[in-house]
PDB file of N, CA and C in Angstrom:
ATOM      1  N   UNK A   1       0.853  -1.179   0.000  1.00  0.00           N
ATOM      2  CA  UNK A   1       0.000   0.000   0.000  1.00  0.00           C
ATOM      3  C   UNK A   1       0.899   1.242   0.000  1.00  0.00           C
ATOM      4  N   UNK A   2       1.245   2.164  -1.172  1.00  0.00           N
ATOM      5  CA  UNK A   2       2.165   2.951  -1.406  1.00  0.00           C
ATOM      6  C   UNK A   2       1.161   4.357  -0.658  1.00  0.00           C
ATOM      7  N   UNK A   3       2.364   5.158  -0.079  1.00  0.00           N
ATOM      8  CA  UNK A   3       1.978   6.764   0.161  1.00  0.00           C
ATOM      9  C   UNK A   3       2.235   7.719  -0.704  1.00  0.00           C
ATOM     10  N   UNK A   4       1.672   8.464  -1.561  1.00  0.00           N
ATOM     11  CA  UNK A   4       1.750   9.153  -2.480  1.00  0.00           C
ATOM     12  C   UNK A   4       1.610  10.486  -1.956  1.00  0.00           C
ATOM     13  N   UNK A   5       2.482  11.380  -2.795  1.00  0.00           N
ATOM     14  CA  UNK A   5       2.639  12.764  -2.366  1.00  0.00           C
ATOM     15  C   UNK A   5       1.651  13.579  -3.376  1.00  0.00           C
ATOM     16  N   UNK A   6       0.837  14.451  -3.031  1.00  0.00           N
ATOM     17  CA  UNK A   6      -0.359  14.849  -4.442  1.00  0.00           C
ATOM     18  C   UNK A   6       0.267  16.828  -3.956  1.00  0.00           C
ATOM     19  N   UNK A   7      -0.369  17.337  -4.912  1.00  0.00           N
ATOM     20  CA  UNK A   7      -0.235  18.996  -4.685  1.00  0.00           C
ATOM     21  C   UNK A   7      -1.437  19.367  -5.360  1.00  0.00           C
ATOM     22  N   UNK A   8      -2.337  19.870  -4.795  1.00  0.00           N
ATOM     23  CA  UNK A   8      -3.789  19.858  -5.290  1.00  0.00           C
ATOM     24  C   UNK A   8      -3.975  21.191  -6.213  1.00  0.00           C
ATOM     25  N   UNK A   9      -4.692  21.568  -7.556  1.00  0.00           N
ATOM     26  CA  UNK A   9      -4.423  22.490  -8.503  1.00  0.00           C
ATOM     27  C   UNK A   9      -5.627  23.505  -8.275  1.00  0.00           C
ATOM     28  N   UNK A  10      -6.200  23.161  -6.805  1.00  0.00           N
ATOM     29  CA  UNK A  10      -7.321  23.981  -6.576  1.00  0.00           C
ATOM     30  C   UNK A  10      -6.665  24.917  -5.888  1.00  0.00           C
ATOM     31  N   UNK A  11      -5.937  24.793  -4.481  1.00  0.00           N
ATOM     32  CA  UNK A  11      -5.880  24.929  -3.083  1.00  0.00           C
ATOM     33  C   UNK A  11      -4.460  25.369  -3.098  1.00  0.00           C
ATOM     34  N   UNK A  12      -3.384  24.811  -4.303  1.00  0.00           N
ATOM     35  CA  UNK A  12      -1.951  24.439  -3.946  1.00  0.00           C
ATOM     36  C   UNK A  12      -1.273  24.244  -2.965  1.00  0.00           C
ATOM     37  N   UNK A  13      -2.233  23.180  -2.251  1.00  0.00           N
ATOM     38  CA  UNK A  13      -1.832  22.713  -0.706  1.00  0.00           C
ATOM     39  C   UNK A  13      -1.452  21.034  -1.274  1.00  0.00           C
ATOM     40  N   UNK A  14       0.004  20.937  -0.722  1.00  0.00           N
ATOM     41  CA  UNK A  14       0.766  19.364  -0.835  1.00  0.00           C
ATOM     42  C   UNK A  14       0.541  18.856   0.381  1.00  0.00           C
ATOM     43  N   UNK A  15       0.007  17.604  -0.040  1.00  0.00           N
ATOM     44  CA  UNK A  15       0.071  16.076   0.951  1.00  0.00           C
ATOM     45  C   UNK A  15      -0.348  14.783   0.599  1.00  0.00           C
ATOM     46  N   UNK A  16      -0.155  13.722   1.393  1.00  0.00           N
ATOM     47  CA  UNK A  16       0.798  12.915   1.646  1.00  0.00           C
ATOM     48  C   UNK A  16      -1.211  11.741   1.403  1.00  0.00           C
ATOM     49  N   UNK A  17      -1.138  11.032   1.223  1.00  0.00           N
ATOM     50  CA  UNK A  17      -2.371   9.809   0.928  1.00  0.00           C
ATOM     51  C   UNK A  17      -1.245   8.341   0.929  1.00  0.00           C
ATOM     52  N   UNK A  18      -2.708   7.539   1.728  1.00  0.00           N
ATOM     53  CA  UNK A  18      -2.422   5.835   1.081  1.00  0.00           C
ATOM     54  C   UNK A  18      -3.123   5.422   0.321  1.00  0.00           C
ATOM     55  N   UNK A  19      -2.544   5.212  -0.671  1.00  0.00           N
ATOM     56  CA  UNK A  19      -3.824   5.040  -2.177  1.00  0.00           C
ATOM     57  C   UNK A  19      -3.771   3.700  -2.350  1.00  0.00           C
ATOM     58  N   UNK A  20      -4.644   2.682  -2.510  1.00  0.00           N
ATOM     59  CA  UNK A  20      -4.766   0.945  -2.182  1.00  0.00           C
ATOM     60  C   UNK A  20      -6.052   0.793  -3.555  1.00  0.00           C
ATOM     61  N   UNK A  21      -5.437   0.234  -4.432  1.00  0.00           N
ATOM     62  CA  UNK A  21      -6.385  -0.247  -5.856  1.00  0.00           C
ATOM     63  C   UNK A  21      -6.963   0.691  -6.765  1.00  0.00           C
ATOM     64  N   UNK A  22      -8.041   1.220  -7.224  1.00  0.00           N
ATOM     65  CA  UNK A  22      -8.428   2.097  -7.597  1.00  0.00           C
ATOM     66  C   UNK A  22      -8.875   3.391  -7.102  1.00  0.00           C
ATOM     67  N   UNK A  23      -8.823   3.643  -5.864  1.00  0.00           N
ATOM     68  CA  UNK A  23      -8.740   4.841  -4.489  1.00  0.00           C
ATOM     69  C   UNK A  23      -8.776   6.010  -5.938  1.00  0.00           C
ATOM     70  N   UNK A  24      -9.092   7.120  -6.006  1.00  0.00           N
ATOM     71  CA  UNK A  24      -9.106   8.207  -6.467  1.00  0.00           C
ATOM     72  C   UNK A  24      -9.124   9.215  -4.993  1.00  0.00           C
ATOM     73  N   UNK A  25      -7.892   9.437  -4.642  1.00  0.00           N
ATOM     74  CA  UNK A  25      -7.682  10.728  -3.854  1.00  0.00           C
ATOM     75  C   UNK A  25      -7.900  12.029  -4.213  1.00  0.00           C
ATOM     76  N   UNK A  26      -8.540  12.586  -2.987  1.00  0.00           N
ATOM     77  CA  UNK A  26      -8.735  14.507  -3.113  1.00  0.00           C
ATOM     78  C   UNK A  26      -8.304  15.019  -1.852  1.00  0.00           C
ATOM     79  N   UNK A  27      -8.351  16.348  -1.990  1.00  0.00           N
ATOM     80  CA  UNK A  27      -7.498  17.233  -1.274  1.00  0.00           C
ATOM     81  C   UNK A  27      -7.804  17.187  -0.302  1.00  0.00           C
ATOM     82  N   UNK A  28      -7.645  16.948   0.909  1.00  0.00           N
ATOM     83  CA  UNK A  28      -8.196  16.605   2.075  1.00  0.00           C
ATOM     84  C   UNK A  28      -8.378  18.560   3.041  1.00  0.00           C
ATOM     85  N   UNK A  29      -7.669  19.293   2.273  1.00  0.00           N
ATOM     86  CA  UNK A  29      -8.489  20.772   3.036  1.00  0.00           C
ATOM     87  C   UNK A  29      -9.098  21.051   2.135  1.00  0.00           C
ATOM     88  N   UNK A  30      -9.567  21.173   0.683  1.00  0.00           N
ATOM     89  CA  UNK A  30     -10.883  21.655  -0.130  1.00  0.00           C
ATOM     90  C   UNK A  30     -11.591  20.494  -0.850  1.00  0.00           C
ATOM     91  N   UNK A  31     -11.187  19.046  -0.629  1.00  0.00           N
ATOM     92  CA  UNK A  31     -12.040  18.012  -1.179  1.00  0.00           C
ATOM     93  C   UNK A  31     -11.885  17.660  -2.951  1.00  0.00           C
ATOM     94  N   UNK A  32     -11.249  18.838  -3.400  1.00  0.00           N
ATOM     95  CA  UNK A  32     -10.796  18.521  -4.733  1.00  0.00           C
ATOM     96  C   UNK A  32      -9.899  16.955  -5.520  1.00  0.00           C
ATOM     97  N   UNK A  33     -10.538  17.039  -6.313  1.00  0.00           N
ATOM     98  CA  UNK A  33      -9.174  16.383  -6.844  1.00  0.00           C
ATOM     99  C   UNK A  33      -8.645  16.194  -8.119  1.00  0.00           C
ATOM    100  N   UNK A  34      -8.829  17.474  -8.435  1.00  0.00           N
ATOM    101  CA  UNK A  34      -7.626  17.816  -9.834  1.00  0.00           C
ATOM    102  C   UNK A  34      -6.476  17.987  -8.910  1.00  0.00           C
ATOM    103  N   UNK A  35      -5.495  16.504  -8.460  1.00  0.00           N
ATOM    104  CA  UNK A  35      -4.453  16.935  -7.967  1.00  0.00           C
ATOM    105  C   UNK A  35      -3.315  16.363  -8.970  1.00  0.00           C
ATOM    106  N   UNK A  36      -2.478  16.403  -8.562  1.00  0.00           N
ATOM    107  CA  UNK A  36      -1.092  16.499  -9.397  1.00  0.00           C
ATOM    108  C   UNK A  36      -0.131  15.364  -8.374  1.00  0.00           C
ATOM    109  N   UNK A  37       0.387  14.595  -8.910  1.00  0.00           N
ATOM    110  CA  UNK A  37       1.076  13.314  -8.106  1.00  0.00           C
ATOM    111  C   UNK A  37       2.539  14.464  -8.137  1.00  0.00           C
ATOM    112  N   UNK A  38       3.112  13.961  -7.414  1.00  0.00           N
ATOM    113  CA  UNK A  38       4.788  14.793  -6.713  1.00  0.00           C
ATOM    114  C   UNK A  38       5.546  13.513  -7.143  1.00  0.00           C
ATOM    115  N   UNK A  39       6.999  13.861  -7.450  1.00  0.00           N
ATOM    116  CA  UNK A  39       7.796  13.246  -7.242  1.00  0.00           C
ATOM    117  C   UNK A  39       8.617  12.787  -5.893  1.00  0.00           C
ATOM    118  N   UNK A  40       8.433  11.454  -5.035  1.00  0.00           N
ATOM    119  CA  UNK A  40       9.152  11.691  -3.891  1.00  0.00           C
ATOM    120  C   UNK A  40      10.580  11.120  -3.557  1.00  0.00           C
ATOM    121  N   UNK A  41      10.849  11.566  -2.898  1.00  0.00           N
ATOM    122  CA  UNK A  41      12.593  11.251  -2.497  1.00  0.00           C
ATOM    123  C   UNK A  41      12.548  10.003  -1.734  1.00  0.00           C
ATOM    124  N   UNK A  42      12.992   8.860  -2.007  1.00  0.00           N
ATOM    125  CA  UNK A  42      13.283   7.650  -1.324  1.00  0.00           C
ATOM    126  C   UNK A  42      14.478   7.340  -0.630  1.00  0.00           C
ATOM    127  N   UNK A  43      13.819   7.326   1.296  1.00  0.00           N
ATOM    128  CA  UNK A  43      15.004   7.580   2.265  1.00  0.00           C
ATOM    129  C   UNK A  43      14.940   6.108   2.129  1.00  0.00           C
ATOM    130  N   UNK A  44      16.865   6.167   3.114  1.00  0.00           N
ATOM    131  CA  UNK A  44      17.191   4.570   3.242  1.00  0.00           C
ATOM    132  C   UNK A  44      18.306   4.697   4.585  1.00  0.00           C
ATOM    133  N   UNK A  45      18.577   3.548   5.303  1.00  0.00           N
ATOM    134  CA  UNK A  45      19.513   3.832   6.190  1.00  0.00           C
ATOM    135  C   UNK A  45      20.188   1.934   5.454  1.00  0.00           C
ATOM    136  N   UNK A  46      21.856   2.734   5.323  1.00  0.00           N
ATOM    137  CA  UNK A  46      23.123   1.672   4.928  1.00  0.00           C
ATOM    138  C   UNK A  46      23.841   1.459   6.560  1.00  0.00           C
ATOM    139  N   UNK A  47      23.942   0.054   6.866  1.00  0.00           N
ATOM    140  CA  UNK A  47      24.740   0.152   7.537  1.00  0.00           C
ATOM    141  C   UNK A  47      25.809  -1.273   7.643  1.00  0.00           C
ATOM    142  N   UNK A  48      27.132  -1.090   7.541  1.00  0.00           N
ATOM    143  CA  UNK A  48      28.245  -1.538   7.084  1.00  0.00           C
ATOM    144  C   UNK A  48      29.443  -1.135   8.106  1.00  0.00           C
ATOM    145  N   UNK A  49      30.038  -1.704   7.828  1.00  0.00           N
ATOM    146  CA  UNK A  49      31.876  -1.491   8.776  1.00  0.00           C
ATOM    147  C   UNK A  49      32.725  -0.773   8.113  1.00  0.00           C
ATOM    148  N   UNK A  50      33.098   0.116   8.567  1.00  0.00           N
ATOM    149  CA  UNK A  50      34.571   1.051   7.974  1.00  0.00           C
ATOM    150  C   UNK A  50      35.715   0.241   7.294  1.00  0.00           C
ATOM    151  N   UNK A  51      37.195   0.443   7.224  1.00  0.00           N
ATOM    152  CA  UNK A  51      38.145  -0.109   7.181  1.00  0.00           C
ATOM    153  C   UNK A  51      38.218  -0.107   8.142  1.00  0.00           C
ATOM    154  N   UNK A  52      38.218   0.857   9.563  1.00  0.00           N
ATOM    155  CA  UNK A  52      38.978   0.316  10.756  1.00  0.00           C
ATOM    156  C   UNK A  52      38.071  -0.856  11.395  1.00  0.00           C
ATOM    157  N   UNK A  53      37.007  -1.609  11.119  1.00  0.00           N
ATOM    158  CA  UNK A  53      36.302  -1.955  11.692  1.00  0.00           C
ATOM    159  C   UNK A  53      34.828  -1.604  12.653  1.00  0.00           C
ATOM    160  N   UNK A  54      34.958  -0.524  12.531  1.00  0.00           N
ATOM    161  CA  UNK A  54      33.899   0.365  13.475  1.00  0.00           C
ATOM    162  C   UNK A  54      32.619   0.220  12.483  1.00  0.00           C
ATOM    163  N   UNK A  55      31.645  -0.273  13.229  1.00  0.00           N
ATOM    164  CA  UNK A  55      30.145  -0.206  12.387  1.00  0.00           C
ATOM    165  C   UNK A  55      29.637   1.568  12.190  1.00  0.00           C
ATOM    166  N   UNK A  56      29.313   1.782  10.679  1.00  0.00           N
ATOM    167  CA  UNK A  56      29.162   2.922  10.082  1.00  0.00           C
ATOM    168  C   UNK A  56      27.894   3.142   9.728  1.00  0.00           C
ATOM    169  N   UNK A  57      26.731   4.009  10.030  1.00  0.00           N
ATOM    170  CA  UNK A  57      25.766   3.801   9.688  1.00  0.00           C
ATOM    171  C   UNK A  57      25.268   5.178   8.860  1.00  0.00           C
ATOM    172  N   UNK A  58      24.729   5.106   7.511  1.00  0.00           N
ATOM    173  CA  UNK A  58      24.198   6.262   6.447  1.00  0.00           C
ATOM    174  C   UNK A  58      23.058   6.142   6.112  1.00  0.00           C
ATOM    175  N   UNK A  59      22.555   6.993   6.070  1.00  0.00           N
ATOM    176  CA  UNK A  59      21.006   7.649   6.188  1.00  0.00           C
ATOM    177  C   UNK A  59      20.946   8.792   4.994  1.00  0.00           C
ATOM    178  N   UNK A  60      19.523   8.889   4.313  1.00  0.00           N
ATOM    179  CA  UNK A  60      19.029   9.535   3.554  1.00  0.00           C
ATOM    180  C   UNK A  60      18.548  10.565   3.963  1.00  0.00           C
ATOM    181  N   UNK A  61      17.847  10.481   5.155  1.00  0.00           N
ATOM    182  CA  UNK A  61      17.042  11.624   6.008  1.00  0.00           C
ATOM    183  C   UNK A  61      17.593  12.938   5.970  1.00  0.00           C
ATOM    184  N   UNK A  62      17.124  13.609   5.605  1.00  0.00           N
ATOM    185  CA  UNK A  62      17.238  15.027   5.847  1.00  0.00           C
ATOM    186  C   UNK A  62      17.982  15.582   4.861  1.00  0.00           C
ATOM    187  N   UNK A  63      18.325  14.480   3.902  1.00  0.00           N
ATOM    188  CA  UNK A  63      19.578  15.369   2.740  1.00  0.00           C
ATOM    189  C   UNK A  63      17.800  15.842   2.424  1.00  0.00           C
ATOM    190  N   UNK A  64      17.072  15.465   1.894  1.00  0.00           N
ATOM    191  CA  UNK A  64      16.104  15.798   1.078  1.00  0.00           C
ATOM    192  C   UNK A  64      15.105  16.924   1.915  1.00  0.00           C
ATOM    193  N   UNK A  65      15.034  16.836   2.808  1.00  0.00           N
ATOM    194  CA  UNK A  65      14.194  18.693   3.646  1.00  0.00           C
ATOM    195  C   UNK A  65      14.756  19.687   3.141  1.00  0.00           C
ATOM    196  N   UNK A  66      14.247  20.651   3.947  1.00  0.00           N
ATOM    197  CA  UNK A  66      13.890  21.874   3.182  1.00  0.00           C
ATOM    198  C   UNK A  66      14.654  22.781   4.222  1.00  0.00           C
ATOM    199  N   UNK A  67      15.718  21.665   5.443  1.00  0.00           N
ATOM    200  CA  UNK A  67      16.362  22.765   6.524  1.00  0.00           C
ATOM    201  C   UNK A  67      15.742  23.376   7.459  1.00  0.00           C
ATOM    202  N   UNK A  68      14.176  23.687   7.682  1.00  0.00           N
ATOM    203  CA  UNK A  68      13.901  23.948   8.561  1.00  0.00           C
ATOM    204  C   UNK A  68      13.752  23.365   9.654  1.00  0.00           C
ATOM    205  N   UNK A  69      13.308  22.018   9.478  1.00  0.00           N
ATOM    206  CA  UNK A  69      13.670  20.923  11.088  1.00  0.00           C
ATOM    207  C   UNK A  69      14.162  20.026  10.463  1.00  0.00           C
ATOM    208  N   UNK A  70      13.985  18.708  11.444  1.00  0.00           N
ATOM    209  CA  UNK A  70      14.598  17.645  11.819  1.00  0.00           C
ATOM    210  C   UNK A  70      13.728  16.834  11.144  1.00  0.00           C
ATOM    211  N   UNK A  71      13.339  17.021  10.730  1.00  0.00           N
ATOM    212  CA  UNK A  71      11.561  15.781   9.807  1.00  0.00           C
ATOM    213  C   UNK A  71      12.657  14.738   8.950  1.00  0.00           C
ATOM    214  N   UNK A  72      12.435  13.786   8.809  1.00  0.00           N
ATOM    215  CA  UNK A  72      12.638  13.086   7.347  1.00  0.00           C
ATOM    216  C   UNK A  72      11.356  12.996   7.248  1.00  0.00           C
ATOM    217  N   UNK A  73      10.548  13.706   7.257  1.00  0.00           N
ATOM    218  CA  UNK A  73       8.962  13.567   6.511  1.00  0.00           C
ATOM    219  C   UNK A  73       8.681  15.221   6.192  1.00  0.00           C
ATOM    220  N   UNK A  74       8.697  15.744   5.010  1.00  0.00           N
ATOM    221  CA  UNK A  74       7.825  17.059   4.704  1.00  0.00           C
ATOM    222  C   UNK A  74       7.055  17.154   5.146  1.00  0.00           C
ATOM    223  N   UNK A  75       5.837  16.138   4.759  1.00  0.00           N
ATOM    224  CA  UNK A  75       4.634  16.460   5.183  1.00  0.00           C
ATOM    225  C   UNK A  75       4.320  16.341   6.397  1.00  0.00           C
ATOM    226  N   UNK A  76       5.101  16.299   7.892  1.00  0.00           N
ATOM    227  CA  UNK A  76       4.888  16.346   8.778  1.00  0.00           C
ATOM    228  C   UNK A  76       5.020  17.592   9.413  1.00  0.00           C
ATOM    229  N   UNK A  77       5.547  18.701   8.724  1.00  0.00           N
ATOM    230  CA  UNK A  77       5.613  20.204   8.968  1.00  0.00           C
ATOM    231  C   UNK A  77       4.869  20.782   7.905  1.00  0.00           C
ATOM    232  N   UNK A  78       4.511  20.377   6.845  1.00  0.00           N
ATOM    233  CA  UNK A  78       3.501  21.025   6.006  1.00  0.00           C
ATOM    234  C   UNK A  78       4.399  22.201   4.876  1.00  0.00           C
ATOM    235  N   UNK A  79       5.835  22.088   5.254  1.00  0.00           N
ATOM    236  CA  UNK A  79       6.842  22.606   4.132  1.00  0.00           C
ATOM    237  C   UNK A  79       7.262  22.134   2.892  1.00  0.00           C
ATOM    238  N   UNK A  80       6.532  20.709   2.796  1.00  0.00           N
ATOM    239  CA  UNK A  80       7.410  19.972   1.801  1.00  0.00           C
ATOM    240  C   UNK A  80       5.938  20.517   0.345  1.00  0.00           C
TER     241      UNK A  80
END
């Protein structure tokens, strides 16, 4: 069940849906849905051993915000 990012062409308010089979999503603050699907950024956390041995762990989070917090989720501040 994928989460899709929409930006609605009524309202130009972006967010975030679980869309499951034929679901037709709308804007959940004006009910529209001439919306527009977003492209989203796919986080990941790598984790592996250095050369010296020390476990190293890399993360996607936050390269992709917008700098104002700590979110790896946009739509949890309503900036993305």
């Amino acid at each position: 069940m994928p989460i899709y990012e929409y930006k609605c062409n009524e309202c130009k308010k972006n967010f975030e849906t679980l869309v499951m089979g034929s679901f037709k999503p709308q804007c959940p603050t004006c009910d529209s849905q001439d919306l527009a699907r977003l492209m989203s950024t796919c986080g990941f956390v790598s984790k592996s051993t250095g050369a010296d041995g020390a476990p190293q762990v890399t993360s996607s989070a936050g390269a992709s915000g917008c700098g104002s917090c700590a979110s790896s989720n946009c739509g949890s501040c309503g900036m993305g």
